[in-house]
Protein backbone atom coordinates (compact mmCIF):
# COMPACT_ATOMS: atom_id res chain seq x y z
CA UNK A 1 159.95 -31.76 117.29
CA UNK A 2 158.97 -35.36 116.12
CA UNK A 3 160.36 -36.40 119.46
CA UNK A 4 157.84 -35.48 121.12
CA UNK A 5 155.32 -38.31 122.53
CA UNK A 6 151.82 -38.01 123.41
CA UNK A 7 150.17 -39.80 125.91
CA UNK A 8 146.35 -39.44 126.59
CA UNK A 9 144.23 -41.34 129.59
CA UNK A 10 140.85 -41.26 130.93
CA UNK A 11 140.19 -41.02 134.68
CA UNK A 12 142.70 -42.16 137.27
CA UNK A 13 145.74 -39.70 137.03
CA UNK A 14 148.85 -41.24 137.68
CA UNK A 15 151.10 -39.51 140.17
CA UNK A 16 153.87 -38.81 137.76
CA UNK A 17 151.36 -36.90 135.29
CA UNK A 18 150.15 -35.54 137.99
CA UNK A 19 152.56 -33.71 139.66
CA UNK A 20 154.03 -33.11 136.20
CA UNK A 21 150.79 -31.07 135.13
CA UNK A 22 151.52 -28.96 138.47
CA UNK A 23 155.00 -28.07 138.10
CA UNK A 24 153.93 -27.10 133.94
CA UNK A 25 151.04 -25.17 135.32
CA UNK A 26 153.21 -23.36 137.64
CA UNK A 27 156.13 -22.75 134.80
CA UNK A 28 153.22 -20.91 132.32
CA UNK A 29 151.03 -19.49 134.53
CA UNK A 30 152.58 -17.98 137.25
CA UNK A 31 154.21 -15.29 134.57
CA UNK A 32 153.06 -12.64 132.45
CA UNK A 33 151.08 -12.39 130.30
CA UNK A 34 148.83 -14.44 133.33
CA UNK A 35 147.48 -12.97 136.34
CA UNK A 36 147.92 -15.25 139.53
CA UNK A 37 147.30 -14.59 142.97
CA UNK A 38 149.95 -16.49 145.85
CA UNK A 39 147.01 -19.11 146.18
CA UNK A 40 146.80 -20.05 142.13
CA UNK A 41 149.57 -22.82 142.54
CA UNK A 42 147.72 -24.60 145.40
CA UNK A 43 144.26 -23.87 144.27
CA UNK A 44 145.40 -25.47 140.83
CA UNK A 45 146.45 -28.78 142.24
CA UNK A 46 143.76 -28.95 144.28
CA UNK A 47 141.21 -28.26 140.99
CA UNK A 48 143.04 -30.79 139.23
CA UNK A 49 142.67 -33.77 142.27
CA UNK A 50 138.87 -33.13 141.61
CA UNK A 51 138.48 -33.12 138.25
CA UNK A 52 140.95 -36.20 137.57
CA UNK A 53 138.02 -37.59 139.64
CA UNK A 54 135.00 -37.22 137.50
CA UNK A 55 134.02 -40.15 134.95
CA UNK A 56 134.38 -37.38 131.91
CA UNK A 57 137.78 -36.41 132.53
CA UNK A 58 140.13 -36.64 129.71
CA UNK A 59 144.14 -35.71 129.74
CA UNK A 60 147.24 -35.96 127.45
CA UNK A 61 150.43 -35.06 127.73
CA UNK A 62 153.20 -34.21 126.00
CA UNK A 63 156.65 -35.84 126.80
CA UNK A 64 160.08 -35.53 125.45
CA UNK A 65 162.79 -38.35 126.72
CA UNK A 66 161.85 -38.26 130.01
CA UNK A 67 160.22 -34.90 130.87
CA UNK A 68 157.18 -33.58 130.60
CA UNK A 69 156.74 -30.62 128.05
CA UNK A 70 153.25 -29.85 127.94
CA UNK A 71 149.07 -30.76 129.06
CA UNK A 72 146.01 -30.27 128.20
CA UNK A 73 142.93 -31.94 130.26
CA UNK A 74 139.02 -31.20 130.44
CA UNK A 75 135.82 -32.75 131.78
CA UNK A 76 132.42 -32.85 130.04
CA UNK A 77 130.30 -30.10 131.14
CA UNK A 78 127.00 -30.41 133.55
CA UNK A 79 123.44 -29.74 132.29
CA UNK A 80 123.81 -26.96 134.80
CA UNK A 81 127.06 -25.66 134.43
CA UNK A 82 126.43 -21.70 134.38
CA UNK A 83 128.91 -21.14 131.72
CA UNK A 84 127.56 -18.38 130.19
CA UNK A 85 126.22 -16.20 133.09
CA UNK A 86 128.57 -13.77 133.55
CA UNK A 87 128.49 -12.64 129.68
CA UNK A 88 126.85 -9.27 129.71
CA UNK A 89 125.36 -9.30 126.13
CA UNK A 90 122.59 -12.15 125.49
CA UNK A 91 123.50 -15.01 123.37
CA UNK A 92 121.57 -17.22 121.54
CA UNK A 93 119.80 -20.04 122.86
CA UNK A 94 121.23 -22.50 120.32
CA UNK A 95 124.61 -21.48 121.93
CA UNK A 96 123.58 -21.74 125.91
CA UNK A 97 120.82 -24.89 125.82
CA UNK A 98 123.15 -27.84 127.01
CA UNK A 99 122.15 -31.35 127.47
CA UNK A 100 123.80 -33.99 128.78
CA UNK A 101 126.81 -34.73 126.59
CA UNK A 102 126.91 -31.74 124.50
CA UNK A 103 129.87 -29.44 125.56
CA UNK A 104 133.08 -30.24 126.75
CA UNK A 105 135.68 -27.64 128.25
CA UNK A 106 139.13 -28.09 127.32
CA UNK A 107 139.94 -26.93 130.95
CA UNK A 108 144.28 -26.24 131.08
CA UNK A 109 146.28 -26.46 128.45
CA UNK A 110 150.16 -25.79 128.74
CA UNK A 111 153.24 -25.89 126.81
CA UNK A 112 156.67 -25.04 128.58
CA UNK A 113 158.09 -21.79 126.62
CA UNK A 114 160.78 -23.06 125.14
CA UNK A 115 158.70 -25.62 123.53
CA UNK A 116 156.71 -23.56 122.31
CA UNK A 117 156.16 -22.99 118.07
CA UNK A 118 156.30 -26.32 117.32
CA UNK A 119 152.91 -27.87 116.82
CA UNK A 120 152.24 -29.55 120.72
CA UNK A 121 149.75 -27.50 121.61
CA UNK A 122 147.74 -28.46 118.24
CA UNK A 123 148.77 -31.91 118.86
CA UNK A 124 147.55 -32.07 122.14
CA UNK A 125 144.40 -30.36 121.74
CA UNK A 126 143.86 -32.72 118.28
CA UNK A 127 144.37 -36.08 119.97
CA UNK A 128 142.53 -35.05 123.34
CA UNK A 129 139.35 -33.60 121.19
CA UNK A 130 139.20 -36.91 119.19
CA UNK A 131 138.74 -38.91 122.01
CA UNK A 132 135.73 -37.49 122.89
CA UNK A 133 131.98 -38.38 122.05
CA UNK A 134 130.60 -34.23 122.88
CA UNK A 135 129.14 -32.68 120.06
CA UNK A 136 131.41 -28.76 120.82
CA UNK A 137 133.80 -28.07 122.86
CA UNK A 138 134.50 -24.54 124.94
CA UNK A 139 137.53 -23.22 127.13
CA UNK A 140 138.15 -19.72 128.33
CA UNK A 141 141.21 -17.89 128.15
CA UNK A 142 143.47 -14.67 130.01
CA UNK A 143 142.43 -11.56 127.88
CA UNK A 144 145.82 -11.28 128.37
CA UNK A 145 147.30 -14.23 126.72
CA UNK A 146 147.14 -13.11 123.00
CA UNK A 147 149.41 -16.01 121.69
CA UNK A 148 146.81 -18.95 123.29
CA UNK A 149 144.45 -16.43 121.34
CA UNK A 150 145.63 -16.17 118.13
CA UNK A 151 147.13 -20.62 118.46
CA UNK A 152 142.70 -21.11 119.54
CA UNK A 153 141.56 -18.84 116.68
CA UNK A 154 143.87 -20.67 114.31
CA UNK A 155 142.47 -23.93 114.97
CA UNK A 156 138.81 -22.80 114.43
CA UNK A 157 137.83 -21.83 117.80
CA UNK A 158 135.13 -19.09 117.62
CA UNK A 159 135.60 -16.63 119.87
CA UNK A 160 132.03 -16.06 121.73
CA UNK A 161 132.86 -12.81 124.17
CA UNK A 162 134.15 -11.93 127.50
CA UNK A 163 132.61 -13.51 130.18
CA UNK A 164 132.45 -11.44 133.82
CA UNK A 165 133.33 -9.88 135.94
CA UNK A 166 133.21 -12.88 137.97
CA UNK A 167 132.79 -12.72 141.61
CA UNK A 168 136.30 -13.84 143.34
CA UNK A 169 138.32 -14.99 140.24
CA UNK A 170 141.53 -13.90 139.03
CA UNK A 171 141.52 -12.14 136.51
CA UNK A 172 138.03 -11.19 136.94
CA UNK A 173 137.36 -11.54 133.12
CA UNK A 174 137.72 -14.49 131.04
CA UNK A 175 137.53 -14.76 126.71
CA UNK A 176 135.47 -17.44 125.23
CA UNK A 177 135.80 -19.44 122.65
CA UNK A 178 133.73 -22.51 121.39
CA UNK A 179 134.62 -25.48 118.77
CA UNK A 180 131.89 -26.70 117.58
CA UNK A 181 131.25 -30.42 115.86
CA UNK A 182 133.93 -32.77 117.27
CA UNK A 183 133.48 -35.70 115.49
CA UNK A 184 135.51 -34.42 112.35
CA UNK A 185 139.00 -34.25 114.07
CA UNK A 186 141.67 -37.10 114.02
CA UNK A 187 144.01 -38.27 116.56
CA UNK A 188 146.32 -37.77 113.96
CA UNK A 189 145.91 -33.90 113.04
């Protein structure tokens, strides 16, 4: 797969990525092993408009030739987010205390299945991670999706526990994970 190009950019989302990232999004996770509801494509592009909007956002992509194969994007998180709310055992403070500039959430990431097994994922979660000045970085996963899983525990993510049930969400539970200290990845990994 060394024909595979990545292409990273902060804030304005061109149209092409854009509706790229959709029709990926809709590909993976509107198919087992996800849960979706009929609403999860729309709701999806309409999460995406928003967060391409905030000054934190961060995205790369994946291209081969001339299609898209794969995203990931995320967003610095709020002083305020509520992250950690819905987990029902307590966790330690020097997990939950945020600041400004601390955490960011690796918020999608996406390869297309047949592209799958050959490093993008890594790639794309390397070069997008190394871009950023946050000292950790979390995400949240499908209990369901055992191969994201097993590809975030490989990397180092530490999985933190199962946050929810959460009130109007699909699923209703979500897994955890955290990376913590940024600054030691390359774009190059």
């Amino acid at each position: 797969m060394n024909d595979i190009i990545l292409k990273s950019k902060d804030g304005e989302l061109p149209s092409d990525w854009f509706s790229a990232i959709c029709a990926i999004h809709d590909d993976v996770f509107l198919r087992s092993p996800f849960a979706w509801t009929p609403d999860t494509s729309r709701e999806n592009a309409k999460d995406l408009c928003q967060l391409a909007e905030a000054p934190t956002f961060g995205v790369v992509v994946a291209c081969q030739g001339s299609g898209f194969v794969g995203y990931a994007y995320g967003h610095r998180l709020p002083v305020d987010h509520g992250w950690w709310r819905f987990i029902p055992r307590p966790l330690p403070s020097e997990l939950t205390s945020e600041w400004d500039g601390r955490t960011f959430t690796l918020t999608s990431l996406a390869v297309l299945p047949r592209q799958r097994g050959h490093g993008i994922g890594r790639r794309m979660i390397s070069r997008l991670l190394s871009t950023r000045t946050e000292e950790r970085a979390i995400l949240s996963v499908q209990p369901t999706a055992l191969q994201a899983q097993s590809l975030y525990r490989h990397l180092g993510w530490q999985y933190v526990g199962r946050n929810g049930p959460l009130p109007d969400v699909t699923p209703p539970h979500w897994d955890v994970y955290v990376l913590e200290c940024l600054s030691h990845l390359s774009p190059n990994s």
